[in-house]
N, C-alpha and C. Protein backbone atom coordinates (compact mmCIF):
# COMPACT_ATOMS: atom_id res chain seq x y z
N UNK A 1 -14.25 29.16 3.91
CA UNK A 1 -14.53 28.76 2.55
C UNK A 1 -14.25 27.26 2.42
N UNK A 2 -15.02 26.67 2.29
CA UNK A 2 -14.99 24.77 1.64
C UNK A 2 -15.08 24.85 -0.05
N UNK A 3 -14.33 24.18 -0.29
CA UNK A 3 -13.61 23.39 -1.56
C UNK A 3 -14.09 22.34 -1.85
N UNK A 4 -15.13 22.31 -2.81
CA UNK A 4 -15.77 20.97 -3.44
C UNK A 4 -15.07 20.44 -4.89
N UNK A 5 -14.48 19.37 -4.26
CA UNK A 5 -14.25 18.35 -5.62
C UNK A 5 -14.92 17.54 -5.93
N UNK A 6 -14.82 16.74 -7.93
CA UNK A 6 -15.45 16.16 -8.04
C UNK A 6 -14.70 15.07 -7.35
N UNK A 7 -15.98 13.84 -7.04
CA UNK A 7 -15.39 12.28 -6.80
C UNK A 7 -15.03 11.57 -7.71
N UNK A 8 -14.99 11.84 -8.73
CA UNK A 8 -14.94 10.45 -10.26
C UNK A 8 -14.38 11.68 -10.76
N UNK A 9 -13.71 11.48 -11.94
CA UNK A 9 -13.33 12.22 -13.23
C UNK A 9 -12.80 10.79 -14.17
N UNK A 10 -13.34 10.85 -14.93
CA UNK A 10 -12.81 9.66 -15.94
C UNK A 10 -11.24 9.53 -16.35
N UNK A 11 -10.93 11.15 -16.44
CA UNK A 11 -9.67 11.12 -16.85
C UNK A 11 -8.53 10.87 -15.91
N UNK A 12 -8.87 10.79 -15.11
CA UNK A 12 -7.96 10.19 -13.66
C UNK A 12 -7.50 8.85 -13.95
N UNK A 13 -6.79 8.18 -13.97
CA UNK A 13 -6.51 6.34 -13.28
C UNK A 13 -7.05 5.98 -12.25
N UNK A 14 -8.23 5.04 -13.04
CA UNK A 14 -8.95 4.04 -12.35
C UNK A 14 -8.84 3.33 -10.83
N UNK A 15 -7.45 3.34 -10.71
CA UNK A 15 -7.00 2.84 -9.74
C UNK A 15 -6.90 3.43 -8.53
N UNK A 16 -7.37 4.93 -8.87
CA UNK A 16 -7.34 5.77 -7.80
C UNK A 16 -8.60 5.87 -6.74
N UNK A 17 -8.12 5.79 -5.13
CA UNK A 17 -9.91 5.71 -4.75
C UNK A 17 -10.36 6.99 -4.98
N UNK A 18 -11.66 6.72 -4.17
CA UNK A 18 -12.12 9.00 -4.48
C UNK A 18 -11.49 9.25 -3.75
N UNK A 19 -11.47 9.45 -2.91
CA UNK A 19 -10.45 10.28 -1.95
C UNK A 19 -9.31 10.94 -2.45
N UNK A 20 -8.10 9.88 -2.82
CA UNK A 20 -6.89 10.27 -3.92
C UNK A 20 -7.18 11.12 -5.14
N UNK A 21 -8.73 10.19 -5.85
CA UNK A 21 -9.08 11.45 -6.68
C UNK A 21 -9.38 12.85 -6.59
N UNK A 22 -9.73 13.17 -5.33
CA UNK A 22 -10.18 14.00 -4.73
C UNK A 22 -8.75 15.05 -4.73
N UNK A 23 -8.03 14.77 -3.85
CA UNK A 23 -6.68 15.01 -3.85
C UNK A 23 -6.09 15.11 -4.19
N UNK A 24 -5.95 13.92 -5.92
CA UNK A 24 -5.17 14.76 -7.41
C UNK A 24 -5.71 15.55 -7.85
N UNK A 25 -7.03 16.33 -7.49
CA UNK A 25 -7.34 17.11 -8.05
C UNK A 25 -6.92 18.40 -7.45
N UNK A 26 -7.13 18.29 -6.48
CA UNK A 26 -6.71 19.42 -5.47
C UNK A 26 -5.32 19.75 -5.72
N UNK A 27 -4.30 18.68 -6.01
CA UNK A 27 -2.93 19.29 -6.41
C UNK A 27 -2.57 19.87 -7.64
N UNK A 28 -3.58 19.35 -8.78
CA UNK A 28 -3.79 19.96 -9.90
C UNK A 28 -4.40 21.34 -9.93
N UNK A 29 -5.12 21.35 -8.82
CA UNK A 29 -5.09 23.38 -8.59
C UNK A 29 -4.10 23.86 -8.11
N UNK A 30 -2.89 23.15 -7.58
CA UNK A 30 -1.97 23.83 -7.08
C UNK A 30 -2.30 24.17 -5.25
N UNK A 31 -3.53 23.34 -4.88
CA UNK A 31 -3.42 23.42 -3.10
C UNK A 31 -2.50 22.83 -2.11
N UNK A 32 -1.93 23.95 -1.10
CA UNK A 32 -1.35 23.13 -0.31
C UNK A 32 -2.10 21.79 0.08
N UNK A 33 -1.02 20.95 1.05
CA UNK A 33 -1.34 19.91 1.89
C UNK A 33 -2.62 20.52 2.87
N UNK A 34 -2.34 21.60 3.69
CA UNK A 34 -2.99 22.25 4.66
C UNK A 34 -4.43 23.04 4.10
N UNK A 35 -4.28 23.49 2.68
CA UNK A 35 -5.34 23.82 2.25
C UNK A 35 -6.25 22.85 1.75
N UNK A 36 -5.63 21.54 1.45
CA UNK A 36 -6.60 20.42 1.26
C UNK A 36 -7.58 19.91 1.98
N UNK A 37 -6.62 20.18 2.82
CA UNK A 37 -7.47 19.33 4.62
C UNK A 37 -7.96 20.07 4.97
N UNK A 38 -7.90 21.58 5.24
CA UNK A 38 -9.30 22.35 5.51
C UNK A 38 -10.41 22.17 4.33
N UNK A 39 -10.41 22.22 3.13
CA UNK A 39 -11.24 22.02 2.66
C UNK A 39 -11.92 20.77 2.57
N UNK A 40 -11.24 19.87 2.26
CA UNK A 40 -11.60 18.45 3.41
C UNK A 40 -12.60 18.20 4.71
N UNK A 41 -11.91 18.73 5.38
CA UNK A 41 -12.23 18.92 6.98
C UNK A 41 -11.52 17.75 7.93
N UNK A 42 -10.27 17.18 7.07
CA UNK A 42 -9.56 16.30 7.24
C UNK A 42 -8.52 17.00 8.14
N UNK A 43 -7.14 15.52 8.45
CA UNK A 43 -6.36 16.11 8.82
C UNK A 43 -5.03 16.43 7.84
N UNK A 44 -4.10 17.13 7.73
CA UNK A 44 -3.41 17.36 7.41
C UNK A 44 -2.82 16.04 7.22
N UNK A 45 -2.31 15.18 8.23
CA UNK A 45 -1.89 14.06 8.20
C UNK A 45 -2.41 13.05 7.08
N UNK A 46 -3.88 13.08 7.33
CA UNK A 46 -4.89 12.15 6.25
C UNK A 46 -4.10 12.75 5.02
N UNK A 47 -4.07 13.77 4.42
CA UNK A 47 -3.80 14.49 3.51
C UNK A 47 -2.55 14.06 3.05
N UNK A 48 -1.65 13.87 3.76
CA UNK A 48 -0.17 13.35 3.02
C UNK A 48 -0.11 11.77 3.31
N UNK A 49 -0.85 11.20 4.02
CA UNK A 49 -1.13 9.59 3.46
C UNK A 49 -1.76 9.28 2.35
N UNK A 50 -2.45 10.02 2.02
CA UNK A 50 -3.49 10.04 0.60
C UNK A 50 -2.31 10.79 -0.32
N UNK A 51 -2.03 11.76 -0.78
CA UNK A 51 -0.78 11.73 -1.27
C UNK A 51 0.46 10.79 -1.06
N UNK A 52 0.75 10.33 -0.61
CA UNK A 52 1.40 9.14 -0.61
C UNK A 52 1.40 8.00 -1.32
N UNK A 53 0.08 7.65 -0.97
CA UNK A 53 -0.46 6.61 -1.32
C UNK A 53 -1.07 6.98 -3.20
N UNK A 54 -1.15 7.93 -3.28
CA UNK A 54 -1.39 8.26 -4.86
C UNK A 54 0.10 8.64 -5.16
N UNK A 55 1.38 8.71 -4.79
CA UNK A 55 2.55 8.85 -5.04
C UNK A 55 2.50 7.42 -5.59
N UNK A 56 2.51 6.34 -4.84
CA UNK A 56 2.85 5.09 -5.30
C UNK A 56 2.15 4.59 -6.46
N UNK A 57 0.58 4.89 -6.42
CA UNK A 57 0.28 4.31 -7.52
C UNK A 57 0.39 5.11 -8.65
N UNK A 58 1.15 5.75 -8.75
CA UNK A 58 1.50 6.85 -10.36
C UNK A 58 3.44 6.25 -10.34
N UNK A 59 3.37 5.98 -9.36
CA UNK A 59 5.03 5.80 -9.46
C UNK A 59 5.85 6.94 -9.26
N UNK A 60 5.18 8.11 -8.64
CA UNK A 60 6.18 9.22 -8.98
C UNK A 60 6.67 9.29 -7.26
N UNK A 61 7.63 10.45 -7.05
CA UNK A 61 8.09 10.58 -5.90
C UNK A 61 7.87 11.78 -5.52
N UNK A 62 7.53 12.94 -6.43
CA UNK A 62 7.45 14.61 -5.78
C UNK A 62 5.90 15.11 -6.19
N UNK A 63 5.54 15.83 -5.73
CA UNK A 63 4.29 17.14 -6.59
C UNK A 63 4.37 17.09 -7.71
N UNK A 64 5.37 17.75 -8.01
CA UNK A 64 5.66 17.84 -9.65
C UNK A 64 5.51 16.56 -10.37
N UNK A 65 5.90 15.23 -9.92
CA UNK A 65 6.11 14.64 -11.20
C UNK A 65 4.69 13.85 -11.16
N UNK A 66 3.71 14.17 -9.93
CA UNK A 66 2.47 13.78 -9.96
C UNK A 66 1.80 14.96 -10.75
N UNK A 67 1.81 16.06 -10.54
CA UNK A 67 1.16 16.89 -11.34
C UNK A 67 1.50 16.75 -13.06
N UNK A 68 2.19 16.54 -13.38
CA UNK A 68 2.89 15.93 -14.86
C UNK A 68 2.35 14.56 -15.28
N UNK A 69 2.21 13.36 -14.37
CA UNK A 69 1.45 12.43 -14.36
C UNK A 69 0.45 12.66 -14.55
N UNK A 70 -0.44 13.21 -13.64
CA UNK A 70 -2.05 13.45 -13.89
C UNK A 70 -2.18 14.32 -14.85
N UNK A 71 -1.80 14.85 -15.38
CA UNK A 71 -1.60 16.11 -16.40
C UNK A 71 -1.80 14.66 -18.02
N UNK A 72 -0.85 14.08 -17.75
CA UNK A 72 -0.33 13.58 -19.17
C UNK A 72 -1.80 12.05 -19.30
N UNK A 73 -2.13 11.75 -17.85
CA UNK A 73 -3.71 10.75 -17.73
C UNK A 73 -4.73 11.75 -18.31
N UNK A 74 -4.82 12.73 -17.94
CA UNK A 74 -5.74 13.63 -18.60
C UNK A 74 -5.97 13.70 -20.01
N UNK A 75 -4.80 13.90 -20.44
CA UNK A 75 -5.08 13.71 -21.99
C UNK A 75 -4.64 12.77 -23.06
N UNK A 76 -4.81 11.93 -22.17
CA UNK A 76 -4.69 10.57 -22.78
C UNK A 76 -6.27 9.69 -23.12
């Protein structure tokens, strides 16, 4: 089974590439790291550099306080 996200969502931060967007979205369903990257077809690895790297630009440090972040960009 492959997992299509959108690339753009407006309600995201701008600052995010697609990819990351891609990837906050995917954590906003609640997918593992490992379920990302298969649906991806990435690596696992790619997968927590891109989380990472969308860690920094939200400022947060865990899942949670990115999922709360993108949560609170959403309805803003």
């Amino acid at each position: 089974m492959v997992f299509s996200f959108p690339v753009a969502s407006p309600e995201l931060p701008p600052s995010l590439s697609a990819s990351e967007r891609t990837v906050a979205l995917a954590l906003l369903e609640g997918l593992s790291n490992a379920e990302i990257a298969k649906a991806r077809r990435t690596s696992v690895r790619t997968v927590a550099n891109q989380i990472a790297s969308l860690f920094r630009k939200l400022g947060v440090s865990s899942r949670s306080e990115a999922v709360v972040a993108l949560g609170a960009s959403q309805r803003s």
